[in-house]
C-alpha atoms as a PDB file:
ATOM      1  CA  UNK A   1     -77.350 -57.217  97.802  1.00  0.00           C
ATOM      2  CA  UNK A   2     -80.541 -56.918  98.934  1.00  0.00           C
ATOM      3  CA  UNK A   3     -83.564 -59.529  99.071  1.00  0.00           C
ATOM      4  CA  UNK A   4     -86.990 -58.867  98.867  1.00  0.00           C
ATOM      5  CA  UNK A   5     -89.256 -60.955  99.609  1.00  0.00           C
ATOM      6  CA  UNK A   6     -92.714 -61.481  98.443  1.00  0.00           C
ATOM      7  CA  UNK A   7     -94.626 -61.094  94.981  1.00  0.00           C
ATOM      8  CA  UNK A   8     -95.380 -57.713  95.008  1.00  0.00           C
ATOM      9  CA  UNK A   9     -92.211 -56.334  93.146  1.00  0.00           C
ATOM     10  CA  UNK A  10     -94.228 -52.730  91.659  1.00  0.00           C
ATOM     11  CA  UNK A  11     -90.296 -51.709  90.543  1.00  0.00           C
ATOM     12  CA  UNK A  12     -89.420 -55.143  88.879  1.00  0.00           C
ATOM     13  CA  UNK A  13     -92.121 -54.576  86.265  1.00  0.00           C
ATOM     14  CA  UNK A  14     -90.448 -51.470  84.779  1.00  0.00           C
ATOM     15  CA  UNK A  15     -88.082 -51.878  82.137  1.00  0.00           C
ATOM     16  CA  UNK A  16     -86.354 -48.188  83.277  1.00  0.00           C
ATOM     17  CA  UNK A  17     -86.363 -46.984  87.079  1.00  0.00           C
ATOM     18  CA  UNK A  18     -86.030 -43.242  87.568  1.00  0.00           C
ATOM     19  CA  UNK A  19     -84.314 -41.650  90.257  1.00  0.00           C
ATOM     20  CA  UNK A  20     -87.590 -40.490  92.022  1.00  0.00           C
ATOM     21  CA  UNK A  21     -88.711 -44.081  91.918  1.00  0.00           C
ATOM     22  CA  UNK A  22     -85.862 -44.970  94.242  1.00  0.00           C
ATOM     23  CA  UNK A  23     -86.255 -42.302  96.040  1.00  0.00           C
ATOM     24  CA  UNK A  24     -90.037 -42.695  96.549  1.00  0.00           C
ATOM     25  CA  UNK A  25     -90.022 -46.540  96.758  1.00  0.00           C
ATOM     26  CA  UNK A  26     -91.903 -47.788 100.576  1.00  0.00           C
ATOM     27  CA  UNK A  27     -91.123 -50.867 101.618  1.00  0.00           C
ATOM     28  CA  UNK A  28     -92.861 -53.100 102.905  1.00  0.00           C
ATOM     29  CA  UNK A  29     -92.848 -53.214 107.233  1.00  0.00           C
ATOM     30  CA  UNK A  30     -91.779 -56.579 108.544  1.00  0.00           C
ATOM     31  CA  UNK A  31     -91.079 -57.974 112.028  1.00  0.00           C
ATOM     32  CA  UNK A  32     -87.112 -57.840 112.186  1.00  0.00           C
ATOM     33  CA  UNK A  33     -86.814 -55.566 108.946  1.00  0.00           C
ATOM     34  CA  UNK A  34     -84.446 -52.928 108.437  1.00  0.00           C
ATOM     35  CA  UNK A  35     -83.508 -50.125 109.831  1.00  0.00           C
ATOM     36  CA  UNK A  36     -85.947 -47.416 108.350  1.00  0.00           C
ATOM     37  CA  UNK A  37     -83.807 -44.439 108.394  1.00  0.00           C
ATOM     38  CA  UNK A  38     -80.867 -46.639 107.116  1.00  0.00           C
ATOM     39  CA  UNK A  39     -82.659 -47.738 104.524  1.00  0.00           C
ATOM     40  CA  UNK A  40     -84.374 -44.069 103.332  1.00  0.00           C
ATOM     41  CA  UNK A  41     -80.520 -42.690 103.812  1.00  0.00           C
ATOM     42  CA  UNK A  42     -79.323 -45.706 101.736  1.00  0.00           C
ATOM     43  CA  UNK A  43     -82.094 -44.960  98.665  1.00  0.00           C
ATOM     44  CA  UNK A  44     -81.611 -40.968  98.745  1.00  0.00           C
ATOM     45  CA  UNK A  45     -77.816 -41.592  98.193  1.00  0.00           C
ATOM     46  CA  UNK A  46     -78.302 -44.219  95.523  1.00  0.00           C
ATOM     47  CA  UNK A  47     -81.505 -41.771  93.946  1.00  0.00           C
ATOM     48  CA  UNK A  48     -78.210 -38.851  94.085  1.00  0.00           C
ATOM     49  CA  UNK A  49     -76.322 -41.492  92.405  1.00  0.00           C
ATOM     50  CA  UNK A  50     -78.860 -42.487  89.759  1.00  0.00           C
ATOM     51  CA  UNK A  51     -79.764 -38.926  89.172  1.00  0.00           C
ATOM     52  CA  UNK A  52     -76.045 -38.213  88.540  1.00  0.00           C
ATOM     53  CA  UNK A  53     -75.435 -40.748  86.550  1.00  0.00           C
ATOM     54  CA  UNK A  54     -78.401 -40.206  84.351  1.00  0.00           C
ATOM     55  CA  UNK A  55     -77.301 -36.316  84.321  1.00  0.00           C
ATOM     56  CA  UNK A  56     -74.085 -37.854  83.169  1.00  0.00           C
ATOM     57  CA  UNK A  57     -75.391 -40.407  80.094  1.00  0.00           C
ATOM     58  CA  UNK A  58     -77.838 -37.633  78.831  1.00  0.00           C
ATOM     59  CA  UNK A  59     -74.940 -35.145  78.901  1.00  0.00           C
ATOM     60  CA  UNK A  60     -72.931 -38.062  77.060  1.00  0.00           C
ATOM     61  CA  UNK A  61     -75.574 -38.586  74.875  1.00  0.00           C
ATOM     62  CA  UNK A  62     -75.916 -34.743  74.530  1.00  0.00           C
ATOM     63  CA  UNK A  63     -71.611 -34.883  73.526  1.00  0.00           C
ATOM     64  CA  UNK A  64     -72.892 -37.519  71.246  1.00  0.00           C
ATOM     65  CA  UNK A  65     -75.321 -35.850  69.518  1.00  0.00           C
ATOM     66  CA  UNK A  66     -72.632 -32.796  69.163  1.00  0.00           C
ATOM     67  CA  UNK A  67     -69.762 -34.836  67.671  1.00  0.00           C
ATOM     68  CA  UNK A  68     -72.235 -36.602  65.511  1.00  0.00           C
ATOM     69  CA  UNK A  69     -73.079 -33.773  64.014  1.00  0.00           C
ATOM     70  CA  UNK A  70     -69.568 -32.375  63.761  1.00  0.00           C
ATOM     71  CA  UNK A  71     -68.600 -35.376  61.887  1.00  0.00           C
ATOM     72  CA  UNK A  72     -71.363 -35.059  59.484  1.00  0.00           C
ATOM     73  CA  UNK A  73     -70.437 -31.611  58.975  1.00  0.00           C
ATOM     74  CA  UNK A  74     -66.541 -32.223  58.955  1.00  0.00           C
ATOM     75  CA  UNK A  75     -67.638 -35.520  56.334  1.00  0.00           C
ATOM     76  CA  UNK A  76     -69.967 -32.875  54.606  1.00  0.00           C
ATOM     77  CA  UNK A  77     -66.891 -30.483  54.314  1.00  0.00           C
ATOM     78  CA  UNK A  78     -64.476 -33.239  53.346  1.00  0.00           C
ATOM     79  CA  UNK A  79     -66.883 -33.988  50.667  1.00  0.00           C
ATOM     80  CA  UNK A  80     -67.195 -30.691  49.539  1.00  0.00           C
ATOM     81  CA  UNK A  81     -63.606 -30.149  49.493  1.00  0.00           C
ATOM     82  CA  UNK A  82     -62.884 -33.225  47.922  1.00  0.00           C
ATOM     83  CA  UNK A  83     -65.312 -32.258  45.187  1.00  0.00           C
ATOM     84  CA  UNK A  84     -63.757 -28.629  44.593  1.00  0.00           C
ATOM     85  CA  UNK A  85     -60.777 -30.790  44.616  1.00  0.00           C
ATOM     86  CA  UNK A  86     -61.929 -33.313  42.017  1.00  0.00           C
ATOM     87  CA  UNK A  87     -63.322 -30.077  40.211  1.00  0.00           C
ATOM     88  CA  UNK A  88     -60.678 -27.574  40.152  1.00  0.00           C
ATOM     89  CA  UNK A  89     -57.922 -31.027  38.936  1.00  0.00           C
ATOM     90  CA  UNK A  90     -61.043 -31.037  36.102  1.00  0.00           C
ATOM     91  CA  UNK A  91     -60.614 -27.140  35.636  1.00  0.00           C
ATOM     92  CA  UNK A  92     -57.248 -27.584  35.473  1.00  0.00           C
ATOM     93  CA  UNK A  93     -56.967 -30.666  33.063  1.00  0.00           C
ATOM     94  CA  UNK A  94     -59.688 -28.915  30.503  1.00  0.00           C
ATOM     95  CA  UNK A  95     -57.270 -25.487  30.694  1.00  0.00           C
ATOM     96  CA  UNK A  96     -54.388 -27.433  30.183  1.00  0.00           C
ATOM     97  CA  UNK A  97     -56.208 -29.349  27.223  1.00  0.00           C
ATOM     98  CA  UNK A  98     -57.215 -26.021  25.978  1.00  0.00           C
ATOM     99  CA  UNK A  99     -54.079 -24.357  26.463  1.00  0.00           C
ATOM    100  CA  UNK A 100     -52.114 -27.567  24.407  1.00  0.00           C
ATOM    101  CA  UNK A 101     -54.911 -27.230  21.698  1.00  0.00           C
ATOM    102  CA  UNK A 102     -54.831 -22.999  21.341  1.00  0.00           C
ATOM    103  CA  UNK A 103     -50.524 -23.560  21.041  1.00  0.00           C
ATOM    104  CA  UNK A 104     -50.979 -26.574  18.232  1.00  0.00           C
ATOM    105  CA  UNK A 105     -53.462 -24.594  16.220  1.00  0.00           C
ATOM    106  CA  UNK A 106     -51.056 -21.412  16.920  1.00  0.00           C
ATOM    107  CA  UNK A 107     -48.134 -23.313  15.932  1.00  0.00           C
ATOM    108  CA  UNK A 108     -49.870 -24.734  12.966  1.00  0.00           C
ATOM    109  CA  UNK A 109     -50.959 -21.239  11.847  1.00  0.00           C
ATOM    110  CA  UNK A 110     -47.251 -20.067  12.102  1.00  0.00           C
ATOM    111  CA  UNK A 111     -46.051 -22.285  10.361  1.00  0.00           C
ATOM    112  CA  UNK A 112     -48.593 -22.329   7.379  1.00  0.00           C
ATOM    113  CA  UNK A 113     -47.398 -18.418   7.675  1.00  0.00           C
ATOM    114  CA  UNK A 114     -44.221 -18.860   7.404  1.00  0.00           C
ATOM    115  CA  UNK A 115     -44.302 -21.870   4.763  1.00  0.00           C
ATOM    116  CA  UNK A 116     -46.622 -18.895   2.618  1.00  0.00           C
ATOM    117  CA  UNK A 117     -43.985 -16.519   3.353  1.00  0.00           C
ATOM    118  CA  UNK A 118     -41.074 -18.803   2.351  1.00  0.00           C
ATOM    119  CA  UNK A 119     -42.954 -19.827  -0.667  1.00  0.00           C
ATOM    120  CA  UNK A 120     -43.445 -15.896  -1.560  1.00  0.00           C
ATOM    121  CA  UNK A 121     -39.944 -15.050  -0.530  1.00  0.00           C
ATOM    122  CA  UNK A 122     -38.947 -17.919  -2.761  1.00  0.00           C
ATOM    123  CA  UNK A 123     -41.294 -17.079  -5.884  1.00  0.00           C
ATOM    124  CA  UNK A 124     -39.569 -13.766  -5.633  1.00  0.00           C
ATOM    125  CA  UNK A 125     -36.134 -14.504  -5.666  1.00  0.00           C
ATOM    126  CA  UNK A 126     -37.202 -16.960  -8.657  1.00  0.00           C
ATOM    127  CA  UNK A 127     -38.326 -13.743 -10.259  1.00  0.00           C
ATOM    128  CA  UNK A 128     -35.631 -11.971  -9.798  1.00  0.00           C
ATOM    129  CA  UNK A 129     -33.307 -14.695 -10.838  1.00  0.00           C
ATOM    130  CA  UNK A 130     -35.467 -15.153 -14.145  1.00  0.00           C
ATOM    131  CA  UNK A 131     -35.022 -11.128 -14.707  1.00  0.00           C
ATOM    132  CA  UNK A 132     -31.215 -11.411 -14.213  1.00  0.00           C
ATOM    133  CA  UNK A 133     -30.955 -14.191 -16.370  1.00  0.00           C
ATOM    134  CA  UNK A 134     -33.073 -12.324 -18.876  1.00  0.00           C
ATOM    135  CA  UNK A 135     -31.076  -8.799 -18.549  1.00  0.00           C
ATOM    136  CA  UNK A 136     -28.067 -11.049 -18.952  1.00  0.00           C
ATOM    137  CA  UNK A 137     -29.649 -12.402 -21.738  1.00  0.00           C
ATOM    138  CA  UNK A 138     -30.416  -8.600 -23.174  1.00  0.00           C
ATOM    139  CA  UNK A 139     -27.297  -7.320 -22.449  1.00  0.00           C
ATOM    140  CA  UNK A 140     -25.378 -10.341 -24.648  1.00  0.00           C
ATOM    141  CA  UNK A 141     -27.409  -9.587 -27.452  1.00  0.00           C
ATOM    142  CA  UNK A 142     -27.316  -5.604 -26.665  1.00  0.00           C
ATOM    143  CA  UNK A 143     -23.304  -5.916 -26.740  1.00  0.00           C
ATOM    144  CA  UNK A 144     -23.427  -8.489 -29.636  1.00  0.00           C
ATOM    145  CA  UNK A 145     -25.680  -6.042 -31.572  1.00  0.00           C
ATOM    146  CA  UNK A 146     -23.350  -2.804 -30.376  1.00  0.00           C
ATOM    147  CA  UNK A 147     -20.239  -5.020 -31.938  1.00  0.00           C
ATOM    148  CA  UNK A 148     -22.117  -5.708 -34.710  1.00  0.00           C
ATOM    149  CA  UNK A 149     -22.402  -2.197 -35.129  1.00  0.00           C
ATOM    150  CA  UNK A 150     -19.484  -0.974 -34.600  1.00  0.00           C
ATOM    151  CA  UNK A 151     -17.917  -3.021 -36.200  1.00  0.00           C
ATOM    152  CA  UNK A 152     -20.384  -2.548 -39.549  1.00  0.00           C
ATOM    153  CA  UNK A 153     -19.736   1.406 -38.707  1.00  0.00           C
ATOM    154  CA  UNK A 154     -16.025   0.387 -38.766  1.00  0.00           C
ATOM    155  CA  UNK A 155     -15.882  -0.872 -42.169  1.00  0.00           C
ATOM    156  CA  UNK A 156     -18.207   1.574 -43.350  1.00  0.00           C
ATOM    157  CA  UNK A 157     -15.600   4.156 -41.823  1.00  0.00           C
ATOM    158  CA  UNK A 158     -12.743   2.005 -43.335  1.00  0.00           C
ATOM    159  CA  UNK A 159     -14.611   1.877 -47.068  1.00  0.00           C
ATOM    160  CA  UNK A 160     -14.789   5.616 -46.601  1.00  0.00           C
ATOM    161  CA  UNK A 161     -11.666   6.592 -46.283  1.00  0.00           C
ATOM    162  CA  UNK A 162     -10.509   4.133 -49.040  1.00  0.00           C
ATOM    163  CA  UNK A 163     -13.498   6.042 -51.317  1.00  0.00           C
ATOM    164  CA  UNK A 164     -12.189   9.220 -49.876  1.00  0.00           C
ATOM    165  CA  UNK A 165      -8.613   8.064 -50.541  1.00  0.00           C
ATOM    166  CA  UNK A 166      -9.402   6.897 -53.823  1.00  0.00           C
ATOM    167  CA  UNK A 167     -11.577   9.705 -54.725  1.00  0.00           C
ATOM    168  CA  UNK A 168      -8.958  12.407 -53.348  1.00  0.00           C
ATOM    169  CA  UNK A 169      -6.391  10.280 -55.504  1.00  0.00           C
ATOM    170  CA  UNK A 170      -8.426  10.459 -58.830  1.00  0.00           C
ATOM    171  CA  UNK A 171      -9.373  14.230 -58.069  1.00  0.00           C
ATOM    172  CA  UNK A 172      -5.601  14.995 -57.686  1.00  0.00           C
ATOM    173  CA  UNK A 173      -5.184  13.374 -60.899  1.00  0.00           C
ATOM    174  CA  UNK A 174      -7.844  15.242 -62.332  1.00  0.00           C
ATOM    175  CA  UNK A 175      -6.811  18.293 -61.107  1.00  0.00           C
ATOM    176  CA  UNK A 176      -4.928  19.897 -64.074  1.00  0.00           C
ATOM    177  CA  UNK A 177      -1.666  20.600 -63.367  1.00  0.00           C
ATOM    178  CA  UNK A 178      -0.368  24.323 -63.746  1.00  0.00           C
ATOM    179  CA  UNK A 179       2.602  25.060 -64.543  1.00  0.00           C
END
């Protein structure tokens, strides 16, 4: 390490030293000092140094800067994923809800359909029961009527023939007889 000596410290009283600095910085001459060419070969290398590693933090820094921002855009893409995400589960959920919704009131509908159908289907067969009981009903009393007829035209038929048979009995005894 190396001493200096005296007050007079111009380099101390920066907070940052720059490459150039070093590289620029005169020393002071004393009796027994050090070797000047040594010592401008020594600063030049460590100015190289400084220079390259200040070349290397700025192009850190630079690297920095560049993944910085490609997290904020990955995080801004995440986010924007995770939000198409969040809204396409929400699409999703509301079609579903829609869809279960559209088949109940479907279903409903059919079967308020079909109950009217049934209902119809059954009024009708009702009606069609009541007109076969009725027709039954008519034909009894058509047949019952048709016996009663006949059999009135029966004894009318039978009476008749017993007038006729009388009648053709008391003619033939009216008849006078020849002889």
């Amino acid at each position: 390490m190396m001493a200096f000596r005296g007050a007079a410290r111009p380099w101390r009283s920066h907070v940052k030293i720059t490459p150039l600095e070093v590289h620029n910085h005169q020393f002071g001459n004393s009796f027994r000092g050090y070797d000047r060419d040594e010592v401008r070969s020594f600063l030049a290398m460590i100015s190289e140094e400084f220079e390259q590693a200040i070349s290397e933090g700025t192009r850190i820094k630079d690297q920095m800067v560049e993944v910085r921002d490609q997290l904020t855009e990955t995080k801004s893409r995440e986010k924007s994923i995770q939000r198409a995400l969040e809204s396409a589960d929400r699409i999703s959920k509301e079609i579903k809800d829609t869809a279960r919704r559209e088949s109940e009131v479907l279903i409903k509908e059919a079967r308020l359909k079909a109950n009217k159908i049934l209902e119809h289907a059954q009024s009708r067969v009702q009606g069609a029961e009541d007109r076969v009981h009725e027709l039954k009903s008519l034909q009894s009393r058509f047949e019952h009527r048709l016996r009663a007829m006949l059999e009135e035209h029966v004894n009318i038929m039978d009476r008749a023939r017993k007038e006729e048979s009388g009648e053709e009995k008391l003619f033939l005894l009216q008849r006078p007889t020849s002889a």
